[in-house]
C-alpha atoms as a PDB file:
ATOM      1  CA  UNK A   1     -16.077 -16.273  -8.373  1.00  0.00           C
ATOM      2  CA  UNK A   2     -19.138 -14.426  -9.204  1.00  0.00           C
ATOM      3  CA  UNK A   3     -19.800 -10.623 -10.108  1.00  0.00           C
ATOM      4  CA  UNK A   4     -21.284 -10.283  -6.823  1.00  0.00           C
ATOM      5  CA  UNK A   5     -18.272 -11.792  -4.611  1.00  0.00           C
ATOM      6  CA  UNK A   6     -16.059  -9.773  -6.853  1.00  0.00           C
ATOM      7  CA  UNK A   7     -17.935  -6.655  -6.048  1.00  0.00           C
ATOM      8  CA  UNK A   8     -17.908  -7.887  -2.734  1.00  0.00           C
ATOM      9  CA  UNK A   9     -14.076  -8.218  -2.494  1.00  0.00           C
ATOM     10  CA  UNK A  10     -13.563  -5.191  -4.202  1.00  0.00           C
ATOM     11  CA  UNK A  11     -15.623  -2.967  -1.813  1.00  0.00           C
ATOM     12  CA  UNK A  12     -13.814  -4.908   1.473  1.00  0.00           C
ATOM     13  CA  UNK A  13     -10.009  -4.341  -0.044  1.00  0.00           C
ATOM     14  CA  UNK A  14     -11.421  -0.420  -0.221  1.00  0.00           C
ATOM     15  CA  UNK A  15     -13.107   0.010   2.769  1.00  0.00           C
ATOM     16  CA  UNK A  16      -9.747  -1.479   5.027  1.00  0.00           C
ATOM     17  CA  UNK A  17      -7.362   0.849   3.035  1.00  0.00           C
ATOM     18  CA  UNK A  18      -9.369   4.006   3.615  1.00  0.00           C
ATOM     19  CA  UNK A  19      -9.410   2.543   7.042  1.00  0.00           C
ATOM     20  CA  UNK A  20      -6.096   2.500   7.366  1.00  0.00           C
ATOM     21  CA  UNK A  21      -2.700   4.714   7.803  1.00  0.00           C
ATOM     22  CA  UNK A  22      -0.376   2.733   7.824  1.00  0.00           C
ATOM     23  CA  UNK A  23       0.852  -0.562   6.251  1.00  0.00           C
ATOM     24  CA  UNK A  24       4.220  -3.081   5.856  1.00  0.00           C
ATOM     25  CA  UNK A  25       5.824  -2.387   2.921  1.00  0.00           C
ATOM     26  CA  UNK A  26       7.850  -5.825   1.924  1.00  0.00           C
ATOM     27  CA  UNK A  27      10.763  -5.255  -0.436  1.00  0.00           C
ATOM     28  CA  UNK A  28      13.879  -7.868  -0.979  1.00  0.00           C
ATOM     29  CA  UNK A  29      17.749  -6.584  -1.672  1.00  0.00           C
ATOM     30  CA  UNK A  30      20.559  -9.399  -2.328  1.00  0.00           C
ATOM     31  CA  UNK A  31      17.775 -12.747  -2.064  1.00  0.00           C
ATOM     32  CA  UNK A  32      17.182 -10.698   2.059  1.00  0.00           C
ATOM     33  CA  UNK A  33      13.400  -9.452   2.959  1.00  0.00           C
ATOM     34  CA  UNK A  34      12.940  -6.338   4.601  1.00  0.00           C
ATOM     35  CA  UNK A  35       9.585  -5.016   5.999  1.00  0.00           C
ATOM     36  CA  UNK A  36       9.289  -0.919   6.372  1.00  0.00           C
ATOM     37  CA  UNK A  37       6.161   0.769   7.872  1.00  0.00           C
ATOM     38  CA  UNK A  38       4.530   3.322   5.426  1.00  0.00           C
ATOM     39  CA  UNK A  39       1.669   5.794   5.325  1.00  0.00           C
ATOM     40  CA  UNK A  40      -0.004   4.922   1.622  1.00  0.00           C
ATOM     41  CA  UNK A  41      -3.040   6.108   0.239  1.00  0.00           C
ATOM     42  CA  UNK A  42      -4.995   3.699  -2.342  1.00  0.00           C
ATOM     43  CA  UNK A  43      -6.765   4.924  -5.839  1.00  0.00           C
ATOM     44  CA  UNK A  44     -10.216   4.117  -5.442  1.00  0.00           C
ATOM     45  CA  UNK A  45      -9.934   2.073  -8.573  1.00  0.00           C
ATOM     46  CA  UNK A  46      -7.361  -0.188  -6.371  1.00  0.00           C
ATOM     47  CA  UNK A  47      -4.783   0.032  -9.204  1.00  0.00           C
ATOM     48  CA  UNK A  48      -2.071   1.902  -7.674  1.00  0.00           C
ATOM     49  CA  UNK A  49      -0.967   3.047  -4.149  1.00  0.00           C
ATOM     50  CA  UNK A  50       1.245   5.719  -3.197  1.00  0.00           C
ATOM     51  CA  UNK A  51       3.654   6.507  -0.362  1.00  0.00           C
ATOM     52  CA  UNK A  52       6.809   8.478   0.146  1.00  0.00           C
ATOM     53  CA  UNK A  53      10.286   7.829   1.595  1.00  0.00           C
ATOM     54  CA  UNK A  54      13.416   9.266   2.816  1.00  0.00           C
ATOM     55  CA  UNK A  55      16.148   8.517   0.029  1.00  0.00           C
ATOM     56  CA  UNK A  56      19.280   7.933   2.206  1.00  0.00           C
ATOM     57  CA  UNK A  57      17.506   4.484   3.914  1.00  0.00           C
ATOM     58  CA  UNK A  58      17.164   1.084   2.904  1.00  0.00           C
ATOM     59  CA  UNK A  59      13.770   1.105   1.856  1.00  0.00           C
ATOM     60  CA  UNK A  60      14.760   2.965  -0.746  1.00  0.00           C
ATOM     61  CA  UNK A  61      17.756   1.146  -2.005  1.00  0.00           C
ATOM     62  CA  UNK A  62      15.898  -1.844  -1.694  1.00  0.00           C
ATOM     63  CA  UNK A  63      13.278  -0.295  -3.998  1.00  0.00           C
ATOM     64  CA  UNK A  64      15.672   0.915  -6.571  1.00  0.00           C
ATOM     65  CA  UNK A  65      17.365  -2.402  -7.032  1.00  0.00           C
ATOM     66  CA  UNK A  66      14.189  -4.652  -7.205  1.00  0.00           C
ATOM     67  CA  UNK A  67      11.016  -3.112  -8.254  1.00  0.00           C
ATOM     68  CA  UNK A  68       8.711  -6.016  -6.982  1.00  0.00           C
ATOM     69  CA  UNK A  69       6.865  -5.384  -3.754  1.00  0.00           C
ATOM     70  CA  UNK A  70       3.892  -6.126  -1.442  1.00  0.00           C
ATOM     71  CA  UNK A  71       2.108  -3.822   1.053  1.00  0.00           C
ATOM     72  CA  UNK A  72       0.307  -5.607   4.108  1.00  0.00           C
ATOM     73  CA  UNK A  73      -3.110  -3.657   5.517  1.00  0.00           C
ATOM     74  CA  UNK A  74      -4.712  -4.944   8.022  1.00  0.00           C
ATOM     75  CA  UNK A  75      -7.194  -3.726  10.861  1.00  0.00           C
ATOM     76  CA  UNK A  76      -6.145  -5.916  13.915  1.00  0.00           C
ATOM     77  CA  UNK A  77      -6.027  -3.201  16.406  1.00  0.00           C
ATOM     78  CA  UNK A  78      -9.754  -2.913  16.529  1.00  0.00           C
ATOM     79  CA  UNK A  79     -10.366  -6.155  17.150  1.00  0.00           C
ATOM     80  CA  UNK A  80      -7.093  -7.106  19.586  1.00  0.00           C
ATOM     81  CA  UNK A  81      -9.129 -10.446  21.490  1.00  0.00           C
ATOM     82  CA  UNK A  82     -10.867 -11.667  18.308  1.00  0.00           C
ATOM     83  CA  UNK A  83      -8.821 -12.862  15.571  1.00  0.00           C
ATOM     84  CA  UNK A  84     -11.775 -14.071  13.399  1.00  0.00           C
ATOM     85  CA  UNK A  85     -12.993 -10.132  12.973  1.00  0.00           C
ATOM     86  CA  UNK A  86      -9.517  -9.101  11.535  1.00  0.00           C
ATOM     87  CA  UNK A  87      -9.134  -8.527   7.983  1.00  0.00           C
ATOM     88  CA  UNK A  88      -5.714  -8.163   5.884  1.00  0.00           C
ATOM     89  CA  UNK A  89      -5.197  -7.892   2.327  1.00  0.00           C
ATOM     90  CA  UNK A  90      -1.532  -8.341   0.799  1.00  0.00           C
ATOM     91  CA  UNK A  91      -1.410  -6.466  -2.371  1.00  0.00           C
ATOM     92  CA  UNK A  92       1.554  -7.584  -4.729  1.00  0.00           C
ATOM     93  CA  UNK A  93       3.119  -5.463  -7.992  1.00  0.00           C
ATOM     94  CA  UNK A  94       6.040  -3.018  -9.273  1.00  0.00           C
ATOM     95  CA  UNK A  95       6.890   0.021  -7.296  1.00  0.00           C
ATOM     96  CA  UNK A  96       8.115   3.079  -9.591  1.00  0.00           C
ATOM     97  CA  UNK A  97       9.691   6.242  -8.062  1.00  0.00           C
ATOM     98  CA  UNK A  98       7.820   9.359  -9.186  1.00  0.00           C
ATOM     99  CA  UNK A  99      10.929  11.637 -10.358  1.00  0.00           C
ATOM    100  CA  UNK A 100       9.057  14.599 -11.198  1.00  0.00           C
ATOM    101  CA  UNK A 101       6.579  16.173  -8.405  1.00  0.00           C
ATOM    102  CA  UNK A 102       5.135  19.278  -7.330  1.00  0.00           C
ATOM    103  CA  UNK A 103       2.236  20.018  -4.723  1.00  0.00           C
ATOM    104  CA  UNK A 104      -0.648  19.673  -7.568  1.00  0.00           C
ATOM    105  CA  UNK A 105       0.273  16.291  -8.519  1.00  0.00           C
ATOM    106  CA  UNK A 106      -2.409  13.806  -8.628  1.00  0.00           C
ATOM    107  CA  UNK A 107      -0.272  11.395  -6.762  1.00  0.00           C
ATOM    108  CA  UNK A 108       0.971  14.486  -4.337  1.00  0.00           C
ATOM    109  CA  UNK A 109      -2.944  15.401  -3.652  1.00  0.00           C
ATOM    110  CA  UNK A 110      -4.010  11.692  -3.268  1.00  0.00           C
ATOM    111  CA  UNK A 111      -1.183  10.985  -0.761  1.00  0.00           C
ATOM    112  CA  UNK A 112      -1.632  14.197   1.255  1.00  0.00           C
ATOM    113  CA  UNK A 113      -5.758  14.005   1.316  1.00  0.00           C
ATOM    114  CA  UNK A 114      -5.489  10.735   3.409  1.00  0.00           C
ATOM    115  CA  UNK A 115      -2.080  11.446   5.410  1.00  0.00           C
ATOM    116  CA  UNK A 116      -1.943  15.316   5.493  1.00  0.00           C
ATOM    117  CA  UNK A 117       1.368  15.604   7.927  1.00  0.00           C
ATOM    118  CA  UNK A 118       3.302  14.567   4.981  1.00  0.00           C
ATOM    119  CA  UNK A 119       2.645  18.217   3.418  1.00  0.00           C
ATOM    120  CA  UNK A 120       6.203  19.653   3.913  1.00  0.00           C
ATOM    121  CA  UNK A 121       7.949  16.258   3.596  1.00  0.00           C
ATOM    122  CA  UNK A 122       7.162  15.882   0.164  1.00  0.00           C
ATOM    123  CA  UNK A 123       8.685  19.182  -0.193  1.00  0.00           C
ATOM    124  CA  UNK A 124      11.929  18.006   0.784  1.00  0.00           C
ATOM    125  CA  UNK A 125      15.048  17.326  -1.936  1.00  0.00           C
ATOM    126  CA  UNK A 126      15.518  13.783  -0.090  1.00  0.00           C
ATOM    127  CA  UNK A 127      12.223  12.855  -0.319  1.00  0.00           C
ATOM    128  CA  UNK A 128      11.234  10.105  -2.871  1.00  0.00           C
ATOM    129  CA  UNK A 129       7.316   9.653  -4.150  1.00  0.00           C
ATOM    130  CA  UNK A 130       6.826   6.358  -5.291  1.00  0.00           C
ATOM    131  CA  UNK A 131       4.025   4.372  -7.042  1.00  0.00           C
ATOM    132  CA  UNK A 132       3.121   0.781  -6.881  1.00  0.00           C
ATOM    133  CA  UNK A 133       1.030  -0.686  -9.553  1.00  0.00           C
ATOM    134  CA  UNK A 134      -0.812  -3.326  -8.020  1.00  0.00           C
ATOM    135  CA  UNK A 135      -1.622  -6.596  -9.872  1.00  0.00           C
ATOM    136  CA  UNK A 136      -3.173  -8.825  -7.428  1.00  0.00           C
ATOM    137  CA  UNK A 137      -4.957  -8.542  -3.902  1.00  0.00           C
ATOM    138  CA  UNK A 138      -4.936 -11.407  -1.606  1.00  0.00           C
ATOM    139  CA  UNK A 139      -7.499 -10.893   1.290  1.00  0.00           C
ATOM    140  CA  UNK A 140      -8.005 -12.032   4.342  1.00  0.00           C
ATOM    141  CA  UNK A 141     -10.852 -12.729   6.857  1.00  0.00           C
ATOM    142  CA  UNK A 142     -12.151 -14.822   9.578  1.00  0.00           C
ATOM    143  CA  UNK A 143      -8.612 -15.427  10.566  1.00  0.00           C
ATOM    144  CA  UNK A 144      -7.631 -18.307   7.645  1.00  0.00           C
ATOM    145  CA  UNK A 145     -10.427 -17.559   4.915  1.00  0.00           C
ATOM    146  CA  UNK A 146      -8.113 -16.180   1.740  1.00  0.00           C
ATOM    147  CA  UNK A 147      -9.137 -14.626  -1.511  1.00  0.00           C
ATOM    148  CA  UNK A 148      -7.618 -13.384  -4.028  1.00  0.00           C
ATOM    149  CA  UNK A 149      -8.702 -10.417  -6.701  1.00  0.00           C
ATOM    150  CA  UNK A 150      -6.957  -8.628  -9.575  1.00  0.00           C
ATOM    151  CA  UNK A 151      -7.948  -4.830 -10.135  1.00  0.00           C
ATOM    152  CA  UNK A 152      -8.024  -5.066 -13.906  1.00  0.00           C
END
């Protein structure tokens, strides 16, 4: 792939997540899959996402007892009759939980610029902030076309 495909890629992967709310968060517990809708916001250097969860659910046990993870974006409600306009990206890595927070946290700020209603539950004791160091992007577009891109 060359520098400008990669640039290319880069800028698509972007310009869907800022796009976006919400995504399927995938996570596994005893060899089982489980898919949770999240609100996430992306670093603009695609390295790590960020998204918060209730701690009594089974998101979050699944996330405590396997770290690995991938989020699925995609944009298919604007284009509902024309599947070769959609684009998706999977984005694979390790989630971490955040254990110490407060409003002014980079992660806090980042999450609550792009999804501000989640203000007062990040406030809560049984909220959990967790980060997901992405490793590798897969995208897709014009419905079967796949790439794939590391952030660094």
């Amino acid at each position: 792939m060359d520098e400008y495909e990669e640039l290319s890629i880069r800028d698509k992967i972007l310009e869907l997540a800022q796009g976006q709310l919400f995504g399927v968060l995938c996570t596994q517990n005893n060899q089982q899959p489980y898919g949770s809708m999240i609100g996430f916001a992306l670093s603009n250097d695609l390295k790590n996402v960020v998204f918060a969860t209730p701690k009594p659910t089974r998101k979050y046990k699944n996330l405590t007892n396997c770290k690995n993870v991938a989020l699925v974006v995609n944009n298919r409600e604007k284009h509902p009759t024309d599947l070769m306009k959609i684009q998706a990206f999977t984005a694979t890595g390790k989630a971490e939980e955040i254990l110490k927070y407060n409003s002014q946290s980079s992660w806090v700020k980042m999450l609550v610029n792009k999804q501000s209603y989640l203000s007062e539950f990040l406030e809560s004791p049984t909220t959990a902030l967790f980060r997901i160091k992405i490793f590798r992007y897969f995208y897709v577009c014009s419905f079967q076309e796949v790439r794939e891109w590391s952030p660094g």
